[in-house]
C-alpha atoms as a PDB file:
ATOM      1  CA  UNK A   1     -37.301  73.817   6.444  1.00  0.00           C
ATOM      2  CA  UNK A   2     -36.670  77.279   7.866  1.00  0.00           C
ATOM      3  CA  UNK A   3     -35.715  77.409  11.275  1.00  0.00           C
ATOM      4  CA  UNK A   4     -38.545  77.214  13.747  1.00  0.00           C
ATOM      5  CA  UNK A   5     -38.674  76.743  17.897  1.00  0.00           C
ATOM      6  CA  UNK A   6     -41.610  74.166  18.747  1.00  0.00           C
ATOM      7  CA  UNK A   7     -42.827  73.471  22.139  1.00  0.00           C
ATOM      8  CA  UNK A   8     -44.046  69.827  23.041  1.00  0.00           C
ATOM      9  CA  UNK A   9     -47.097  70.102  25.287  1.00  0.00           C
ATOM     10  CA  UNK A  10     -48.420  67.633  27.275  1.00  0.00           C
ATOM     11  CA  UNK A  11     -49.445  66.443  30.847  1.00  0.00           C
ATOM     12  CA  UNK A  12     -47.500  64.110  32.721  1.00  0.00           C
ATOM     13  CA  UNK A  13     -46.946  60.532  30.656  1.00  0.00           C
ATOM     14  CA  UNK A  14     -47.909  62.018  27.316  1.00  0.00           C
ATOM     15  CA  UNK A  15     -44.641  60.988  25.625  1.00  0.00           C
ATOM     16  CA  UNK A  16     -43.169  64.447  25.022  1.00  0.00           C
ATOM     17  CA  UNK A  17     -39.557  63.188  26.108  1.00  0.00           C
ATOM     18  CA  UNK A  18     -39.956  59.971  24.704  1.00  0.00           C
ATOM     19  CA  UNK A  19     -40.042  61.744  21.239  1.00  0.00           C
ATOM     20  CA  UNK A  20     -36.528  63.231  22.214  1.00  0.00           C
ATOM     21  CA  UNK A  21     -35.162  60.310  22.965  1.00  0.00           C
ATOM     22  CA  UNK A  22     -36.159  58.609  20.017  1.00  0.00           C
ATOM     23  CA  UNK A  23     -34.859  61.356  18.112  1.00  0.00           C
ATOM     24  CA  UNK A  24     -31.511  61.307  20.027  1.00  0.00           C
ATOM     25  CA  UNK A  25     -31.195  57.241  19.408  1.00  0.00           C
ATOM     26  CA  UNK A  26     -31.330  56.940  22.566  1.00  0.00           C
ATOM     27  CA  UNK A  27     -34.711  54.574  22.501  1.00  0.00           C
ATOM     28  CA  UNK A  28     -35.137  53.163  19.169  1.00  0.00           C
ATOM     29  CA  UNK A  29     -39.002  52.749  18.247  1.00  0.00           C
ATOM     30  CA  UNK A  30     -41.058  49.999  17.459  1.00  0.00           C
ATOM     31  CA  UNK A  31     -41.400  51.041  13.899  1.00  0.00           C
ATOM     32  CA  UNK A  32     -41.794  54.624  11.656  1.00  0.00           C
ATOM     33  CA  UNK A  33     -39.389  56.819  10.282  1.00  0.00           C
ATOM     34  CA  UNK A  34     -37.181  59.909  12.364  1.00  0.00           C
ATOM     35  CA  UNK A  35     -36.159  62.754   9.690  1.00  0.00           C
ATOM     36  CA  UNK A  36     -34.202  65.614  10.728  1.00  0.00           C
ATOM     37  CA  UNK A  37     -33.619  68.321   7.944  1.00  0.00           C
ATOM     38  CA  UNK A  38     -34.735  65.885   4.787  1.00  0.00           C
ATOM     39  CA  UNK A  39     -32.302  63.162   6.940  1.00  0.00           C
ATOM     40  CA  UNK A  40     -33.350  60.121   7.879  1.00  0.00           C
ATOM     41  CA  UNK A  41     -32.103  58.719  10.800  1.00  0.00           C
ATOM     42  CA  UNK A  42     -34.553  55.607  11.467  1.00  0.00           C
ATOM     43  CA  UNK A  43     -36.620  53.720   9.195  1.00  0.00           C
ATOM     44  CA  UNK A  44     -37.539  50.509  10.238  1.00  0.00           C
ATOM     45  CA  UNK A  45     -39.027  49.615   6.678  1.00  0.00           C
ATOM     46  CA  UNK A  46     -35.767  49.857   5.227  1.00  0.00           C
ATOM     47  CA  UNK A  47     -33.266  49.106   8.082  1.00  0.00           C
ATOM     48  CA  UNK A  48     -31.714  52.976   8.728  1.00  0.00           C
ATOM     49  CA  UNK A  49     -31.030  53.668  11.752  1.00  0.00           C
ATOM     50  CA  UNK A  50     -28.003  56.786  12.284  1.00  0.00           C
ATOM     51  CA  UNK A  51     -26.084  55.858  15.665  1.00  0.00           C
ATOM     52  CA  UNK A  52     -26.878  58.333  18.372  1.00  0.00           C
ATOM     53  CA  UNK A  53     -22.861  60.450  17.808  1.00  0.00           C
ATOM     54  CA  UNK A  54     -23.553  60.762  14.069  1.00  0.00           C
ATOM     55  CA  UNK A  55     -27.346  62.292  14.484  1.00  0.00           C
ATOM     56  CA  UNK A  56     -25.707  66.248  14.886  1.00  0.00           C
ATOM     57  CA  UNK A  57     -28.630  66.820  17.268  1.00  0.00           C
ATOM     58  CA  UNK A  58     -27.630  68.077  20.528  1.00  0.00           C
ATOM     59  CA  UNK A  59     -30.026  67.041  23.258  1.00  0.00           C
ATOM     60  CA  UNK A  60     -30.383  69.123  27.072  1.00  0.00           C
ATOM     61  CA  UNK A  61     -31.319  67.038  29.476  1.00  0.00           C
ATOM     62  CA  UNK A  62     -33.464  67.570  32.618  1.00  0.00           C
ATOM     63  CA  UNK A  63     -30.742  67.401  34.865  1.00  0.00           C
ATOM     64  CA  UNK A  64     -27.848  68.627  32.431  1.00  0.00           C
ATOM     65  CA  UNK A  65     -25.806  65.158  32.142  1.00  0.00           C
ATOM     66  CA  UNK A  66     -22.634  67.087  33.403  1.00  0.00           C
ATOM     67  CA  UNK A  67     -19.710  65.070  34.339  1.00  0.00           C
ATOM     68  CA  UNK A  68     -19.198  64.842  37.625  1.00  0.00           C
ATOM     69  CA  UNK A  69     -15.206  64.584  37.662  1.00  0.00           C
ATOM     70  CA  UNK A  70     -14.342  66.358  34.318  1.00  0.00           C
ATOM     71  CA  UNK A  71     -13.971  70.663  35.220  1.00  0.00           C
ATOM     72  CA  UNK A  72     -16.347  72.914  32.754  1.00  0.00           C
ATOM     73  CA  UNK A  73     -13.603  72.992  30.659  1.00  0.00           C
ATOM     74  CA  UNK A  74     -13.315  69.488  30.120  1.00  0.00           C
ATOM     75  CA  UNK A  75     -17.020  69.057  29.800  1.00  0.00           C
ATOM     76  CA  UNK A  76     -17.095  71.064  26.735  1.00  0.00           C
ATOM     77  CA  UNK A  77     -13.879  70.025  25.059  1.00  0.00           C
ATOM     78  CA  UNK A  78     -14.769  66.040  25.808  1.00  0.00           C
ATOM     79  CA  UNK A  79     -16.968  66.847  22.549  1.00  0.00           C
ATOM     80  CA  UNK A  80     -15.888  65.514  19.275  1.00  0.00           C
ATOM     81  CA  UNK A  81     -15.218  67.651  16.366  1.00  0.00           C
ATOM     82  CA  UNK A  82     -13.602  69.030  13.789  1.00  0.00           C
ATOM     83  CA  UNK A  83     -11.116  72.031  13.591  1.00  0.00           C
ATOM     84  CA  UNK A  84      -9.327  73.658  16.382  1.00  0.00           C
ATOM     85  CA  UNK A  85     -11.036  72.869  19.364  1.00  0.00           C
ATOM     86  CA  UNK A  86      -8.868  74.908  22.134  1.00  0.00           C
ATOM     87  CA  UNK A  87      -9.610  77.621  19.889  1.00  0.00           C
ATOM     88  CA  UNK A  88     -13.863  76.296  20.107  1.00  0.00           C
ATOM     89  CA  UNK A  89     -13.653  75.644  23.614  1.00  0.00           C
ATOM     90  CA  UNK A  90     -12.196  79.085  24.690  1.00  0.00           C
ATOM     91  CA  UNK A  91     -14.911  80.554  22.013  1.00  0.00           C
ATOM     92  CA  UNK A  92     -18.222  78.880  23.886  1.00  0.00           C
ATOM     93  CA  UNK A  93     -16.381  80.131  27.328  1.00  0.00           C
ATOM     94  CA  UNK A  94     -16.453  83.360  26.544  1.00  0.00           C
ATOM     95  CA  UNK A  95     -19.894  83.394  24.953  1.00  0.00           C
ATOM     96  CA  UNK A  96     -21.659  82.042  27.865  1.00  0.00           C
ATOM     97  CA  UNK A  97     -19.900  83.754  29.984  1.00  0.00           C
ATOM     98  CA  UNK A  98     -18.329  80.999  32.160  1.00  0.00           C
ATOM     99  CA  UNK A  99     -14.793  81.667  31.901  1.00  0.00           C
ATOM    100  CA  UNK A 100     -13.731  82.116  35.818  1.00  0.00           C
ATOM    101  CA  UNK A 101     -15.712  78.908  36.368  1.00  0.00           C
ATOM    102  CA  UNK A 102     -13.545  76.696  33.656  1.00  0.00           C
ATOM    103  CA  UNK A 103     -11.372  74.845  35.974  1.00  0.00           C
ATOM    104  CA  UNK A 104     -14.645  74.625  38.681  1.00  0.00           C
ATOM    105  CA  UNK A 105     -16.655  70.967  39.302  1.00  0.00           C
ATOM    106  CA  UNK A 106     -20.512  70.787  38.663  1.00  0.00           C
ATOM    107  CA  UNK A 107     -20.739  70.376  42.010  1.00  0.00           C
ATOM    108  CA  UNK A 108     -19.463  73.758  42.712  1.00  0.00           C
ATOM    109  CA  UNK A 109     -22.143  75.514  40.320  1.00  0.00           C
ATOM    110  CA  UNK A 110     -25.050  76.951  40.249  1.00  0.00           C
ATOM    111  CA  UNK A 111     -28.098  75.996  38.446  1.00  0.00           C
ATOM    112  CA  UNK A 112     -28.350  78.416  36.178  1.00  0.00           C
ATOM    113  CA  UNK A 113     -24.398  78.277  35.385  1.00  0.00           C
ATOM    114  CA  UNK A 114     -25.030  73.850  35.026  1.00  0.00           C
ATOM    115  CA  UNK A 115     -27.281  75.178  32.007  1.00  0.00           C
ATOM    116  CA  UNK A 116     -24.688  77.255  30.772  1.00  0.00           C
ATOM    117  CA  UNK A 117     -22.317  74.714  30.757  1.00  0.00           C
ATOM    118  CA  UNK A 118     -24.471  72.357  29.631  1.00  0.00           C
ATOM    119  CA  UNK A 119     -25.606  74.478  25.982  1.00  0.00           C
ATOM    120  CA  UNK A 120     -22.025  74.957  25.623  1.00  0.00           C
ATOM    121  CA  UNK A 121     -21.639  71.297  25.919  1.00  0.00           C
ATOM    122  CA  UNK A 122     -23.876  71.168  22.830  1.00  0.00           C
ATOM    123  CA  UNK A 123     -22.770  73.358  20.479  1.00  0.00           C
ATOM    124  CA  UNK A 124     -19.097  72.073  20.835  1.00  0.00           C
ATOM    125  CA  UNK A 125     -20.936  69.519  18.825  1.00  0.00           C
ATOM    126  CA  UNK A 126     -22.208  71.712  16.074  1.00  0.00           C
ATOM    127  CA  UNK A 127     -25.940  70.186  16.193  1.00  0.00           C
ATOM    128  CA  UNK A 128     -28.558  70.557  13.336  1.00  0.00           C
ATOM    129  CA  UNK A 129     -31.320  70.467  16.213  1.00  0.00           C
ATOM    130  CA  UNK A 130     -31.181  71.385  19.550  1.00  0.00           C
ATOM    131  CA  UNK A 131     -33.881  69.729  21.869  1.00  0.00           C
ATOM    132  CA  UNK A 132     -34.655  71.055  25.369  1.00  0.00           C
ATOM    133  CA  UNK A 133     -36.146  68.524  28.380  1.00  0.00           C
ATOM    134  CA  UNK A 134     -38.123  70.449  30.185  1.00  0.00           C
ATOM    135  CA  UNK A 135     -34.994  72.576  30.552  1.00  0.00           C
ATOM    136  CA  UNK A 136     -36.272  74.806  33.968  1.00  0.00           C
ATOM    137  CA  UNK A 137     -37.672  72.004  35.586  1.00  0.00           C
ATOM    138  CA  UNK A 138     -34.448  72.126  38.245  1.00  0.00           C
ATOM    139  CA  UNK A 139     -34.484  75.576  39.024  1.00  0.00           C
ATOM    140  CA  UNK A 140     -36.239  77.347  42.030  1.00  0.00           C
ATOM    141  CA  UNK A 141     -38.670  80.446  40.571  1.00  0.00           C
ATOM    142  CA  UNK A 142     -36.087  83.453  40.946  1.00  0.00           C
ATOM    143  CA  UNK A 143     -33.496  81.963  38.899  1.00  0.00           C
ATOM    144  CA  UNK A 144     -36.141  80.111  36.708  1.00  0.00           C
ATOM    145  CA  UNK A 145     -36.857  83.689  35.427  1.00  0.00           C
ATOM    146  CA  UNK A 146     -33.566  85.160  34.736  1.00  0.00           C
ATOM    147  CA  UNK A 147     -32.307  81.869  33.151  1.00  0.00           C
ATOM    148  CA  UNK A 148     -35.184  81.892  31.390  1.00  0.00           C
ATOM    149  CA  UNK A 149     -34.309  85.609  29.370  1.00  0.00           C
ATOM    150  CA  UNK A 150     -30.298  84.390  28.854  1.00  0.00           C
ATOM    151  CA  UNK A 151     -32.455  81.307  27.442  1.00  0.00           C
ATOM    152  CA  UNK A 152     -34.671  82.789  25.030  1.00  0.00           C
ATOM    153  CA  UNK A 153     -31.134  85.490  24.066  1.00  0.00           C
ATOM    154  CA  UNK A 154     -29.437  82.200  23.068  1.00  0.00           C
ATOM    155  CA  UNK A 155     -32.024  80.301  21.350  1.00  0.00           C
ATOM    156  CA  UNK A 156     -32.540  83.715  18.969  1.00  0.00           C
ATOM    157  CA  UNK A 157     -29.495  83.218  17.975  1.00  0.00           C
ATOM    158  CA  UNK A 158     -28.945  79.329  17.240  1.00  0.00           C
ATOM    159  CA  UNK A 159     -29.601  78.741  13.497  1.00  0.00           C
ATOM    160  CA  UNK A 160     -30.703  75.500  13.667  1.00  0.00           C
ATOM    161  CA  UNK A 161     -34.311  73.995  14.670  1.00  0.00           C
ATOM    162  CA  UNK A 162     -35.204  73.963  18.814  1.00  0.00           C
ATOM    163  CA  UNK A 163     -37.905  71.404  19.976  1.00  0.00           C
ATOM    164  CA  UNK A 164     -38.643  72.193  23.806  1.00  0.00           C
ATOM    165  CA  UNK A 165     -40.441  69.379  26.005  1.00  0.00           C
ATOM    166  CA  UNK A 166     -42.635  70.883  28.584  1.00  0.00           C
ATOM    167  CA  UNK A 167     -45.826  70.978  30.724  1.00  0.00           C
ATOM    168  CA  UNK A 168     -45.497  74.692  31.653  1.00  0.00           C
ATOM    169  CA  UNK A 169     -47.418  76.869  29.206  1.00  0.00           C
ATOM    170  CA  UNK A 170     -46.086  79.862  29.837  1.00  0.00           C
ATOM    171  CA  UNK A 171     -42.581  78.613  29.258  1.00  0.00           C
ATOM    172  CA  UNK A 172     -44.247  77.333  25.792  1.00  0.00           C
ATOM    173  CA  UNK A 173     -45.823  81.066  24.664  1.00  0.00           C
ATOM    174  CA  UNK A 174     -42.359  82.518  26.075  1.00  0.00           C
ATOM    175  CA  UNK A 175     -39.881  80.642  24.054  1.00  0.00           C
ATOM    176  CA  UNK A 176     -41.808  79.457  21.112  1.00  0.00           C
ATOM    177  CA  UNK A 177     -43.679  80.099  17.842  1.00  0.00           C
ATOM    178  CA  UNK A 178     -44.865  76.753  17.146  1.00  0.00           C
ATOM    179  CA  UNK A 179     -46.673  74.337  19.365  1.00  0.00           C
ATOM    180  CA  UNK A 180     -47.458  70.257  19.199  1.00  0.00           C
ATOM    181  CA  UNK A 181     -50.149  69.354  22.312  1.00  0.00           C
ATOM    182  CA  UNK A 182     -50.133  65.583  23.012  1.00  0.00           C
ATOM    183  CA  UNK A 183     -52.299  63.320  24.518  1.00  0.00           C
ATOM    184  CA  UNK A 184     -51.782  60.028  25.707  1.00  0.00           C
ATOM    185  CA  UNK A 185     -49.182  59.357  23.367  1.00  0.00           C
ATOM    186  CA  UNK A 186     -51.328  61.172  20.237  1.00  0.00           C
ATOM    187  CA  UNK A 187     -50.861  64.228  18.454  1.00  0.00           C
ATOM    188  CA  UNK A 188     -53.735  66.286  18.997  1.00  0.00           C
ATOM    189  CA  UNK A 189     -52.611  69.400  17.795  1.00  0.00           C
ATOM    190  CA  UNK A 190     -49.974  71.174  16.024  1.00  0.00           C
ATOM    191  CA  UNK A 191     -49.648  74.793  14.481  1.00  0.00           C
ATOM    192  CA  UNK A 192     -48.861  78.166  14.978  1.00  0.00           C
ATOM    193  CA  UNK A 193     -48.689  78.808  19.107  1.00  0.00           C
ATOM    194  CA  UNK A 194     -50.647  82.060  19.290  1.00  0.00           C
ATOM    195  CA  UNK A 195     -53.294  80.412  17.265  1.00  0.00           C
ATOM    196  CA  UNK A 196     -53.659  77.352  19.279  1.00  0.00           C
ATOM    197  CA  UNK A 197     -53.884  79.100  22.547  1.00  0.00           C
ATOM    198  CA  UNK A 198     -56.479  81.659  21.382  1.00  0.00           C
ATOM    199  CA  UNK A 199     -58.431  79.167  19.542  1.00  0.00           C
ATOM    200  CA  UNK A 200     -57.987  75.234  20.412  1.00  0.00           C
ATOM    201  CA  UNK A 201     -59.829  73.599  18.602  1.00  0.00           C
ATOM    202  CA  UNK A 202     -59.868  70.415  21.497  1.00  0.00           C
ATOM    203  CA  UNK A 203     -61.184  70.119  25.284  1.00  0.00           C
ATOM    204  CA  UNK A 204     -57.310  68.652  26.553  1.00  0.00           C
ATOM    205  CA  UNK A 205     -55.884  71.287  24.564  1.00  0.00           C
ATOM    206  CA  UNK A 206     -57.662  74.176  26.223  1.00  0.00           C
ATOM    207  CA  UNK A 207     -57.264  72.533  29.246  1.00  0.00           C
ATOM    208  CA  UNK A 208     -53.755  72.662  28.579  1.00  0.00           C
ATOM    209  CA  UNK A 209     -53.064  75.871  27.629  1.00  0.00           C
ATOM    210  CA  UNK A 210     -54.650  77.182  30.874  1.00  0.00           C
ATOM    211  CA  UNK A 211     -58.269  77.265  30.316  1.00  0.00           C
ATOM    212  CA  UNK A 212     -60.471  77.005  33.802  1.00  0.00           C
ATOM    213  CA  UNK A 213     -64.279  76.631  32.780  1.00  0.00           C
ATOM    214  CA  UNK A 214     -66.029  74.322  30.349  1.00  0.00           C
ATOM    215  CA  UNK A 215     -69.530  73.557  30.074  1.00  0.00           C
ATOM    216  CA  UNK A 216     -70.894  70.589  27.970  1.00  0.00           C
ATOM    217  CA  UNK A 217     -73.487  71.740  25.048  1.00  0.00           C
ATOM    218  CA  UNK A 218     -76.923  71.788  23.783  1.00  0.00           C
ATOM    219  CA  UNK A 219     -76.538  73.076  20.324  1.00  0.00           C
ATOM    220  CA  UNK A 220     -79.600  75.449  19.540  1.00  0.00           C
ATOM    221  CA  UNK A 221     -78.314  77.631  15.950  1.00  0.00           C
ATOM    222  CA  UNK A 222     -75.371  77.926  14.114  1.00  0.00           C
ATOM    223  CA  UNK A 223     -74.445  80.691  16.456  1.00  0.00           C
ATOM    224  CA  UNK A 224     -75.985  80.027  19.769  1.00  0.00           C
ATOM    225  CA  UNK A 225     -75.959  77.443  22.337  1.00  0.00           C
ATOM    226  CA  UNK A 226     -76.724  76.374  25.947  1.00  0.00           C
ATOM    227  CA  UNK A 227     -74.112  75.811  28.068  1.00  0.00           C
ATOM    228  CA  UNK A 228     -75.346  72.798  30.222  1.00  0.00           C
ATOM    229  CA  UNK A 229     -72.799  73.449  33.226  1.00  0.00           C
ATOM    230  CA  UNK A 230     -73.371  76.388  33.690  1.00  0.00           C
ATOM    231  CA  UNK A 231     -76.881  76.380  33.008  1.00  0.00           C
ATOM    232  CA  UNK A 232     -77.137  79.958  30.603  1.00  0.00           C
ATOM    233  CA  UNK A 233     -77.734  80.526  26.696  1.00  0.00           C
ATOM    234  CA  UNK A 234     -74.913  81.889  25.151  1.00  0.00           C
ATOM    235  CA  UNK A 235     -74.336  83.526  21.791  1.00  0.00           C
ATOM    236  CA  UNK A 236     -70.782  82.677  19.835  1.00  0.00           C
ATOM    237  CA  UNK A 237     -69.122  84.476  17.018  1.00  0.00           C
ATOM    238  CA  UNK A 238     -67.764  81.398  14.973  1.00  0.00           C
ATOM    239  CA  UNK A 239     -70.137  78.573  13.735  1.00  0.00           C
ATOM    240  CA  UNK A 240     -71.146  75.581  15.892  1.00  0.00           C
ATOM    241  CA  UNK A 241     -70.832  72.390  13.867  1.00  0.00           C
ATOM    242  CA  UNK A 242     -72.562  69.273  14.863  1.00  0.00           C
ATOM    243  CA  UNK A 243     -68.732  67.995  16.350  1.00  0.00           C
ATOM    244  CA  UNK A 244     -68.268  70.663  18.814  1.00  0.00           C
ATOM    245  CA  UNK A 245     -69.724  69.112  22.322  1.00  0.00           C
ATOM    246  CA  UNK A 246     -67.791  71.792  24.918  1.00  0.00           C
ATOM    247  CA  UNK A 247     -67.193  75.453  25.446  1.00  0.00           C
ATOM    248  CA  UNK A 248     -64.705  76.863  27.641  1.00  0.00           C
ATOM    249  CA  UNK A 249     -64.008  80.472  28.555  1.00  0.00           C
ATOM    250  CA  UNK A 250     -60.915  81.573  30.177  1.00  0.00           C
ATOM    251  CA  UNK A 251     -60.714  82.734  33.725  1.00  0.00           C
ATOM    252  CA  UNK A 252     -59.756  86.139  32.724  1.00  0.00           C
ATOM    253  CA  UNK A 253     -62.016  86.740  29.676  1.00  0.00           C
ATOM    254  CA  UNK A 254     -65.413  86.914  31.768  1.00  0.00           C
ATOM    255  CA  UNK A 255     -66.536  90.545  33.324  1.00  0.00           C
ATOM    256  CA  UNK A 256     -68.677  92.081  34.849  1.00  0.00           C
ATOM    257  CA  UNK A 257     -71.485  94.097  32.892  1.00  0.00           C
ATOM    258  CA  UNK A 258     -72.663  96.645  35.662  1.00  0.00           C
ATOM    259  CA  UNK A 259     -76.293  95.914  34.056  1.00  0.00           C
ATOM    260  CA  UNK A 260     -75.445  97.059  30.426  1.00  0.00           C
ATOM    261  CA  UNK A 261     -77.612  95.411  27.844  1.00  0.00           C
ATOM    262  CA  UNK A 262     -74.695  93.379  26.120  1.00  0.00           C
ATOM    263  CA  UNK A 263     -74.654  89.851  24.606  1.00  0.00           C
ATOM    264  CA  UNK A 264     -74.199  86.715  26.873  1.00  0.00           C
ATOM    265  CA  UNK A 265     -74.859  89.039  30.190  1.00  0.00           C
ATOM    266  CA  UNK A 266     -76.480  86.372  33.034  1.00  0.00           C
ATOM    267  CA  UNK A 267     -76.869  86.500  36.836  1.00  0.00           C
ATOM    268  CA  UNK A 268     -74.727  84.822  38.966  1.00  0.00           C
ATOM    269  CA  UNK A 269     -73.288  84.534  42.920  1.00  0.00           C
ATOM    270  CA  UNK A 270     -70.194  84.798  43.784  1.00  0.00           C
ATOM    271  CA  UNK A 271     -69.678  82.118  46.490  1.00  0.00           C
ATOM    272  CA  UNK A 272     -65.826  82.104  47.003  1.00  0.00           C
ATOM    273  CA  UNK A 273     -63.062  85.097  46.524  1.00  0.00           C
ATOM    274  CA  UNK A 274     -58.993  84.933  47.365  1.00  0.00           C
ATOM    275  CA  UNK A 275     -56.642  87.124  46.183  1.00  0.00           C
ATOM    276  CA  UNK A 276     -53.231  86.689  45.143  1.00  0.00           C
ATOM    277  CA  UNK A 277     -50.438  89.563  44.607  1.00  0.00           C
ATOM    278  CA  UNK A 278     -51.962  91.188  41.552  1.00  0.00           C
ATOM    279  CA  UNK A 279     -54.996  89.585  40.930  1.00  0.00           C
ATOM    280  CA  UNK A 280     -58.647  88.866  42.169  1.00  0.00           C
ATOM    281  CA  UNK A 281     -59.714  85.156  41.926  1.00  0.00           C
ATOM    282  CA  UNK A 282     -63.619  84.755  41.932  1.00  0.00           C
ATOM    283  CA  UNK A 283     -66.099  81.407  42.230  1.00  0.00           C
ATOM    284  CA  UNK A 284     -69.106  82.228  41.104  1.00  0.00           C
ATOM    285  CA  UNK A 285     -72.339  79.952  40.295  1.00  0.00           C
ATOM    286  CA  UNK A 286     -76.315  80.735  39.338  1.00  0.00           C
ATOM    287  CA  UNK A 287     -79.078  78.873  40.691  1.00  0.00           C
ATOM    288  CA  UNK A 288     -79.300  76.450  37.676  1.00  0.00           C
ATOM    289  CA  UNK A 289     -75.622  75.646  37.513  1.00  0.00           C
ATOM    290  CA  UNK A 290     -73.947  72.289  38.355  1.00  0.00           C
ATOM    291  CA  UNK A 291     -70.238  73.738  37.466  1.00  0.00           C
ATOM    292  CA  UNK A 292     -68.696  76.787  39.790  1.00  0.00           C
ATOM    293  CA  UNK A 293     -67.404  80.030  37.228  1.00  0.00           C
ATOM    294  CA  UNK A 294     -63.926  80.790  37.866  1.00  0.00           C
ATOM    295  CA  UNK A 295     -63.840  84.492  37.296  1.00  0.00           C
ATOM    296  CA  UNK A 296     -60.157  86.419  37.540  1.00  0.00           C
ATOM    297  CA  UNK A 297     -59.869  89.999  37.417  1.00  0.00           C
ATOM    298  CA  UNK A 298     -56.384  92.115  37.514  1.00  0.00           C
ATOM    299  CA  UNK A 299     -56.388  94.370  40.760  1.00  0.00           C
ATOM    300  CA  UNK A 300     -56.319  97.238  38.398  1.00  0.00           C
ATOM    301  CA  UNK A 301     -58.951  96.585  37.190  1.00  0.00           C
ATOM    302  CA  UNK A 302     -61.304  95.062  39.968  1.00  0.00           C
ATOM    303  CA  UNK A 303     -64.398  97.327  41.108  1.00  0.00           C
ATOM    304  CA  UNK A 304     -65.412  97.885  44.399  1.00  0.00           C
ATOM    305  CA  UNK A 305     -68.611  96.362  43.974  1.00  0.00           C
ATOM    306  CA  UNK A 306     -70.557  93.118  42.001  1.00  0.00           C
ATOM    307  CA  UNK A 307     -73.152  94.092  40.121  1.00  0.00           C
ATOM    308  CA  UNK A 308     -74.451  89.876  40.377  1.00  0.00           C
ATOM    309  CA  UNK A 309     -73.957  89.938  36.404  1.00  0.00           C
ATOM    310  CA  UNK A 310     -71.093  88.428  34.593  1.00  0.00           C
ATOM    311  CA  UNK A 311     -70.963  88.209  30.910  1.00  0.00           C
ATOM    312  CA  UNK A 312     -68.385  87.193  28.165  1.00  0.00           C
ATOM    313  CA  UNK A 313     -67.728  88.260  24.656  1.00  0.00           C
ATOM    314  CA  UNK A 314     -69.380  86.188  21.734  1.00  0.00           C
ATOM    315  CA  UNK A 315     -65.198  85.642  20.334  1.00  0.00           C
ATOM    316  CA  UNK A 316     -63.651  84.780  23.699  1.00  0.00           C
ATOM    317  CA  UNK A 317     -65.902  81.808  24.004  1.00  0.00           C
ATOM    318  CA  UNK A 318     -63.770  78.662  22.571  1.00  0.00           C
ATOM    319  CA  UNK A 319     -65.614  75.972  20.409  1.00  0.00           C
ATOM    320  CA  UNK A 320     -64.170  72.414  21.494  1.00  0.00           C
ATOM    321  CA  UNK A 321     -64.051  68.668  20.467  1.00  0.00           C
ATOM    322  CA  UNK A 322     -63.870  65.990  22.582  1.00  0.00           C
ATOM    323  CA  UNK A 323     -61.563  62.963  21.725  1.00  0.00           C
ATOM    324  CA  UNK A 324     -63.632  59.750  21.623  1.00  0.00           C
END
C-alpha cells in the first residue's frame, strides 16, 4: 500500500477514535480482523491479537500523554528501540526544533511545543502508522493555525501511513488526500477527499463536509426535479436515479442572476443578512418555501444591490441518499 494520509470524519459519538484505539490495542473489539501494512494484528477467528508495544504504530493523543515528571528529553528517550538512542534522541531534538526546551517539564510548555514533543515521542518508536486524535483540538485558533503548517511540513515527510480523527473539515481538506465519513458507528463513505466533498454521494456526508441547504425531492426527469423545501424546479447536470431523495447546494455556490435568462434562476426574499470579516451571510426564502436559503457571498464580490433572483448552476447542485 503506498503511503496515503486519511482523515476520519464524523460528528460527535461516531466512533472515529474508537477505531484508533482498537488499532493501538488499546480496546480490543468484539470480533473482525485489524491489518496494518498486510499485518495482522487482531483476528478474533483465529486468536491473533499483537500486544499494543509490538504494533509499530505510533498513536497522538488528544491531550499528548506527556509525562508529567520525566523532562522532554526523557519523554522521548523513555521509548524503546533499537540502535543508539542518545544519538536518536539528540536527532528528533534538533528536528523539531526543541532543543533549549530538553531539560523543561510539560508543564512549562506551550501547546504547540506539547505537540512537538509529543511527534517526537513517536517516531523514537519508528512507527509503520502514525494516527492523529483530533490532534488541534487543545489549541486556541492563533496557534491552531501555525501548528497546523509545522503539522502538515512534518506529515509530508513521514513515510509511513497517517490516519487523522476529526470533526473539523477544514482540518480534513488541509492535511489529507483521502477521507472515511462515519455515521453512527458505519462507514458511509470512503475515497478520494476532493471527490467526496465536491460530490457526496449521502445527506450526513454533505452535511458534514459543510453543506447548509437541502431540500427533499419530487423527481420529475432524469435531469430535473422539484425541490420540495424550497419550493422551485430545478434542472441538474448528473442523472437522478430513483435512490436519490435530497439535494443540497452549498452556501457559497448560489448567486445572484441580475435578471439574466440562465438555468435554475427563481425569486426569492432575503429576510435576514450579518456579516462577518470577509464575507456576506444571507437568509433568503420565496413565498412557497418551508426551508430558509442560506446564501454566502465573499465581500469582494457582494453587489450593492439584490436583484430578488438567486440561481445556482445545474453541477453545483449535489444528488443525495438518505440512510434508511
Amino acid at each position: 500500500m503506498n503511503s496515503n494520509h486519511t482523515a476520519l470524519l464524523g460528528a460527535s459519538g461516531s466512533g472515529k477514535s474508537m477505531i484508533l484505539k482498537c488499532i493501538a490495542g488499546i480496546e480490543t473489539p468484539d470480533k473482525g480482523v485489524i491489518k496494518v501494512n498486510g499485518r495482522t494484528l487482531f483476528d478474533d477467528k483465529k486468536g491473533i491479537y499483537i500486544k499494543p508495544q509490538k504494533r509499530k504504530v505510533g498513536y497522538l493523543f488528544q491531550d499528548y500523554a506527556l509525562f508529567p515528571n520525566f523532562t522532554v528529553r526523557k519523554n522521548i528517550s523513555c521509548v524503546k528501540n533499537k540502535g543508539n538512542k542518545k544519538t536518536k534522541v539528540r536527532s528528533l531534538l534538533q528536528r523539531f526544533d526543541i532543543e533549549e526546551i530538553a531539560d523543561s517539564y510539560p508543564a512549562e510548555l506551550s501547546g504547540g511545543q506539547k505537540q512537538r514533543v509529543a511527534l517526537a515521542r513517536l517516531l523514537a518508536s519508528e512507527p509503520e502508522i502514525l494516527m492523529l486524535d483530533e490532534p488541534f483540538s487543545a489549541l486556541d485558533t492563533f496557534l491552531k493555525e501555525k501548528v497546523e503548517i509545522e503539522m502538515k511540513n512534518f506529515l509530508a515527510e513521514f513515510s509511513g501511513d497517517v490516519i487523522m480523527v476529526t470533526h473539523n473539515r477544514s482540518e480534513a481538506y488541509r492535511l489529507c488526500e483521502k477521507l472515511v465519513i462515519l455515521d453512527e458507528g458505519q462507514t458511509i463513505e470512503k475515497g478520494d477527499l476532493k471527490e467526496i466533498f465536491e460530490q457526496p454521494q449521502h445527506l450526513a456526508t454533505s452535511k458534514l463536509t459543510g453543506c447548509k441547504n437541502f431540500s427533499r425531492i419530487k423527481k420529475i426527469t432524469e435531469h430535473q426535479l422539484f425541490a420540495c423545501d424550497w419550493g422551485v424546479q430545478l434542472k441538474t447536470e448528473k442523472t437522478i436515479t430513483d435512490d436519490i431523495g435530497w439535494v443540497g447546494v452549498r452556501a457559497h455556490d448560489f448567486y445572484d442572476p441580475f435578471d439574466q435568462q440562465v438555468d435554475n434562476s427563481f425569486s426569492t426574499t432575503m429576510i435576514d443578512t450579518a456579516q462577518t470579516l470577509f464575507e456576506r451571510q444571507h437568509l433568503c426564502q420565496n413565498q412557497e418555501a418551508k426551508e430558509t436559503i442560506w446564501w454566502k457571498v465573499d465581500k469582494s464580490q457582494a453587489q450593492a444591490t439584490f436583484s430578488g433572483r438567486l440561481a445556482v448552476l445545474p453541477e453545483n447542485i449535489q444528488l443525495l441518499k438518505a440512510r434508511e
